[in-house]
C-alpha atoms as a PDB file:
ATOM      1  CA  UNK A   1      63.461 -14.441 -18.139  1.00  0.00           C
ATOM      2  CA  UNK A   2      67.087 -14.630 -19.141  1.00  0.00           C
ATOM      3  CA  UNK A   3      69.405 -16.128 -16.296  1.00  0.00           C
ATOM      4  CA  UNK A   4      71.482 -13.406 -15.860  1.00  0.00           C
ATOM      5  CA  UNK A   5      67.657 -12.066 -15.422  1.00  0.00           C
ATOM      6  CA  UNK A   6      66.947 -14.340 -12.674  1.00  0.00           C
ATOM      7  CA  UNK A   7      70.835 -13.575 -11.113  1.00  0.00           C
ATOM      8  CA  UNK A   8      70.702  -9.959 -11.021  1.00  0.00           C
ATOM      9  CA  UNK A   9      67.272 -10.678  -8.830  1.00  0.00           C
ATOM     10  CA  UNK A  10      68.282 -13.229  -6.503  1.00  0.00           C
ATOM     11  CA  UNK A  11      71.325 -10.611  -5.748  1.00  0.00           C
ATOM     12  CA  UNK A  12      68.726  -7.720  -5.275  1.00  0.00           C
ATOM     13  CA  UNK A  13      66.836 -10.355  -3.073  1.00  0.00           C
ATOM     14  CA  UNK A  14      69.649 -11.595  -0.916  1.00  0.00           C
ATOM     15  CA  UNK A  15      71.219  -7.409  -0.351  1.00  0.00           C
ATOM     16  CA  UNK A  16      67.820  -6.517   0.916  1.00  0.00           C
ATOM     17  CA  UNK A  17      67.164  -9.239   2.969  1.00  0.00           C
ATOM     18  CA  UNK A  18      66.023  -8.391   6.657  1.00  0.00           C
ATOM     19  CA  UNK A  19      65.313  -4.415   5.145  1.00  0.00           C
ATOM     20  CA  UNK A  20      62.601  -2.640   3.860  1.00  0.00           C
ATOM     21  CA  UNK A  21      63.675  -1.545   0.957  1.00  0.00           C
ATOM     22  CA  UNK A  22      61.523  -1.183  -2.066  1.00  0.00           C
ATOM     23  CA  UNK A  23      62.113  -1.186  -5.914  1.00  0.00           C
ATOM     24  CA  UNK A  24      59.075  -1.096  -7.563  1.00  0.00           C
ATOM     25  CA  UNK A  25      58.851   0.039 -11.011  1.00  0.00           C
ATOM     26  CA  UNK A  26      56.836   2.290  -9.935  1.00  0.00           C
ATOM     27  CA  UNK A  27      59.484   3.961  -7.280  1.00  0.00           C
ATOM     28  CA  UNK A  28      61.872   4.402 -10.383  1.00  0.00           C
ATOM     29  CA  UNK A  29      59.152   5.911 -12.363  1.00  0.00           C
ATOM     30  CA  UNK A  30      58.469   8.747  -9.428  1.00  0.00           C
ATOM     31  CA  UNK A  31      61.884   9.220  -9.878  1.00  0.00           C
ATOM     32  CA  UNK A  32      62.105   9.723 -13.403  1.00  0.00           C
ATOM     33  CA  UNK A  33      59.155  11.886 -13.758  1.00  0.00           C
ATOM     34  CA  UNK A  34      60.514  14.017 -10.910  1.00  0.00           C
ATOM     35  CA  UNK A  35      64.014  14.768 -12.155  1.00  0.00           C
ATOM     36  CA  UNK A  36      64.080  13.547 -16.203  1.00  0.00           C
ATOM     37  CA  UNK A  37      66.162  10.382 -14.836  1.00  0.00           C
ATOM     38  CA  UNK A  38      66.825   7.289 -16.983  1.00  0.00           C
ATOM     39  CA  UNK A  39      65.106   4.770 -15.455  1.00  0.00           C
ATOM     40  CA  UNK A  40      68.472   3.340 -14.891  1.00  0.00           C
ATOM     41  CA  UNK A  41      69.354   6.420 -12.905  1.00  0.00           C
ATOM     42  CA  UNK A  42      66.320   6.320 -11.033  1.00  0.00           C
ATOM     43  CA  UNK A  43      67.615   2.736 -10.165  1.00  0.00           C
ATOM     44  CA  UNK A  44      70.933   3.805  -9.067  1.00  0.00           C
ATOM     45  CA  UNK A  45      69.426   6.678  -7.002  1.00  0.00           C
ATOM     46  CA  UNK A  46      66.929   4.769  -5.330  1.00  0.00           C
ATOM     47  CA  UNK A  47      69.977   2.480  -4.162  1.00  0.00           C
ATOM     48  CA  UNK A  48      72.124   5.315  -3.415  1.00  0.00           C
ATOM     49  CA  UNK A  49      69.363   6.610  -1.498  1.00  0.00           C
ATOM     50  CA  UNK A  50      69.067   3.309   0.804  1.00  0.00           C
ATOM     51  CA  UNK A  51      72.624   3.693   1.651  1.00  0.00           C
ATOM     52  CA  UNK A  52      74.669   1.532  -0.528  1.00  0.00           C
ATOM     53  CA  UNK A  53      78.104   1.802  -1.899  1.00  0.00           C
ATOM     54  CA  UNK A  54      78.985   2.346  -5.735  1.00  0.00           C
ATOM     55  CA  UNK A  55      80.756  -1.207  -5.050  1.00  0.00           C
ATOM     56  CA  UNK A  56      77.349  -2.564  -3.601  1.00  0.00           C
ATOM     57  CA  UNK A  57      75.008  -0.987  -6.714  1.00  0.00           C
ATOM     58  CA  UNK A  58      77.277  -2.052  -9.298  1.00  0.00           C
ATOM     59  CA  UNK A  59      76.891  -5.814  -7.581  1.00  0.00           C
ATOM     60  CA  UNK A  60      73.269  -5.530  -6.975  1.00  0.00           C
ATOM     61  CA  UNK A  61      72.792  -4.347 -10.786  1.00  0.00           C
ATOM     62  CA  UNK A  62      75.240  -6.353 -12.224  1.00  0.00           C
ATOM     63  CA  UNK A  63      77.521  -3.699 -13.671  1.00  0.00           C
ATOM     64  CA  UNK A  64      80.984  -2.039 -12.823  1.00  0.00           C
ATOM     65  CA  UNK A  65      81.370   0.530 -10.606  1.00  0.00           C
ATOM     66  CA  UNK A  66      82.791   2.468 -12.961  1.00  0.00           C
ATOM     67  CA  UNK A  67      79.770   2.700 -14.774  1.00  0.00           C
ATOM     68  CA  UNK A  68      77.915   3.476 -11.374  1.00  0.00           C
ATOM     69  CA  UNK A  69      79.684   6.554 -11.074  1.00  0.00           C
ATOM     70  CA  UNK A  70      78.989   7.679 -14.392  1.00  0.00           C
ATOM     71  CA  UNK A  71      75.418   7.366 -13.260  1.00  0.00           C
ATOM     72  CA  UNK A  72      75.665   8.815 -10.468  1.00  0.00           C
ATOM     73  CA  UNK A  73      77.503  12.205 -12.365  1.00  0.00           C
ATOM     74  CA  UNK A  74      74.601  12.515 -14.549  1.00  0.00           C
ATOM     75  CA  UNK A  75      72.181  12.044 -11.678  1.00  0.00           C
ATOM     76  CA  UNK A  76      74.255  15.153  -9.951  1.00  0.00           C
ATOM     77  CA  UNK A  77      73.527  16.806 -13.534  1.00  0.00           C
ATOM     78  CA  UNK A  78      70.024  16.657 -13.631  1.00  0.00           C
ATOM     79  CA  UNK A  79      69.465  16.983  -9.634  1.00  0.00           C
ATOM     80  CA  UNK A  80      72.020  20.018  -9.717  1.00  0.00           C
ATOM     81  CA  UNK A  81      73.769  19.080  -6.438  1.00  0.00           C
ATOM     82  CA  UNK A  82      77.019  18.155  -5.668  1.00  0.00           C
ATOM     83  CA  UNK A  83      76.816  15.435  -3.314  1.00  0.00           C
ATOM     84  CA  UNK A  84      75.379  11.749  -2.908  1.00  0.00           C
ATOM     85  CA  UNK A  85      73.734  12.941   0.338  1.00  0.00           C
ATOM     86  CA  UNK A  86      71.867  15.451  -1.387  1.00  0.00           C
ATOM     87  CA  UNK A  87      70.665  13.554  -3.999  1.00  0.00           C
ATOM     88  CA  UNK A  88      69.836  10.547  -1.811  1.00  0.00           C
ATOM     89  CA  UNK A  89      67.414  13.422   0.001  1.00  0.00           C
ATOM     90  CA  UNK A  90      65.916  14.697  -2.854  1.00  0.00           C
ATOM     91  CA  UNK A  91      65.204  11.545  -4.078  1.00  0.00           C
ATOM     92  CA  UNK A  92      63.600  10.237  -0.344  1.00  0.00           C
ATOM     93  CA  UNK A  93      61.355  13.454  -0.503  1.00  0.00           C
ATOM     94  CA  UNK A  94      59.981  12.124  -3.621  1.00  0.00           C
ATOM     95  CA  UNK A  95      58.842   8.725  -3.204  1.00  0.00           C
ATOM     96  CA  UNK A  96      59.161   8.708   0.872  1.00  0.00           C
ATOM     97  CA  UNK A  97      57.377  10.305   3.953  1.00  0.00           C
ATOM     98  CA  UNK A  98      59.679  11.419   6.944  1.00  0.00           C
ATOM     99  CA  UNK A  99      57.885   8.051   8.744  1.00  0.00           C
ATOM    100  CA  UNK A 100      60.042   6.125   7.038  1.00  0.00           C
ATOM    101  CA  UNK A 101      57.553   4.688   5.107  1.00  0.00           C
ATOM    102  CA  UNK A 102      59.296   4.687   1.377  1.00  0.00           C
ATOM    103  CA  UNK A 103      56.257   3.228  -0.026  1.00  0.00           C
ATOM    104  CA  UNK A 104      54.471   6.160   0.162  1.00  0.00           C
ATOM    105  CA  UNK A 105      54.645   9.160  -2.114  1.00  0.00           C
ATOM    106  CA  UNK A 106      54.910  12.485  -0.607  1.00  0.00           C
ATOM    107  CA  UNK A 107      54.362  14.822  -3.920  1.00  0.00           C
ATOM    108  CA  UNK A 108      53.127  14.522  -6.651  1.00  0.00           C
ATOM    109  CA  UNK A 109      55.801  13.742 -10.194  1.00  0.00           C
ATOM    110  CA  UNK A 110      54.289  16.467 -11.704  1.00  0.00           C
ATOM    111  CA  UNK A 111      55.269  18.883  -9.366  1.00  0.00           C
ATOM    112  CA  UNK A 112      59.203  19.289  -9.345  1.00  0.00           C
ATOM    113  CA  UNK A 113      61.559  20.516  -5.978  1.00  0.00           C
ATOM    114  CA  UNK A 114      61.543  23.924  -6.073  1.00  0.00           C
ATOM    115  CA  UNK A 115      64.054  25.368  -3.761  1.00  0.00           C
END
């Protein structure tokens, strides 16, 4: 693993620290099959959807927050909403319960929100 490799985790590390966050692969890849995300998206939503700041993603992922927002327009794209709330909730109802428990999946990738 490159360093910048090893960086990019000990920040991701360190930001969730004392929270139960989760970023499996597999979390992104719920994601993407849900909505046709980039897995990159999917990353960026599944931050977004924890509560963080373009400012906070773009330091957790190692990228501007310029390019953040670009993300996060395409995300609005494919998600048709208008709003990081809304997205952050249709992204929870895919890979989260209303426990809290973000670990487990609710519905199925296959079948898309309808409505």
């Amino acid at each position: 693993m490159s360093s910048s490799g090893c960086c990019r985790i000990a920040r991701t590390v360190k930001s969730c620290s004392g929270s139960s966050i989760v970023t499996a692969a597999s979390t992104r890849k719920q994601l993407v099959k849900a909505f046709g995300l980039t897995l990159r998206e999917a990353e960026v939503l599944l931050w977004v959807s924890h509560g963080k700041s373009n400012k906070e993603i773009a330091d957790i992922l190692d990228m501007s927050p310029r390019t953040v927002s670009k993300h996060m327009e395409q995300i609005f794209n494919k998600l048709a909403v208008e709003k990081r709330t809304s997205a952050a909730t249709l992204a929870v109802k895919v890979f989260g319960g209303s426990d809290g428990d973000v670990t487990k999946p609710v519905m199925s990738a296959s079948r898309k929100l309808k409505g």
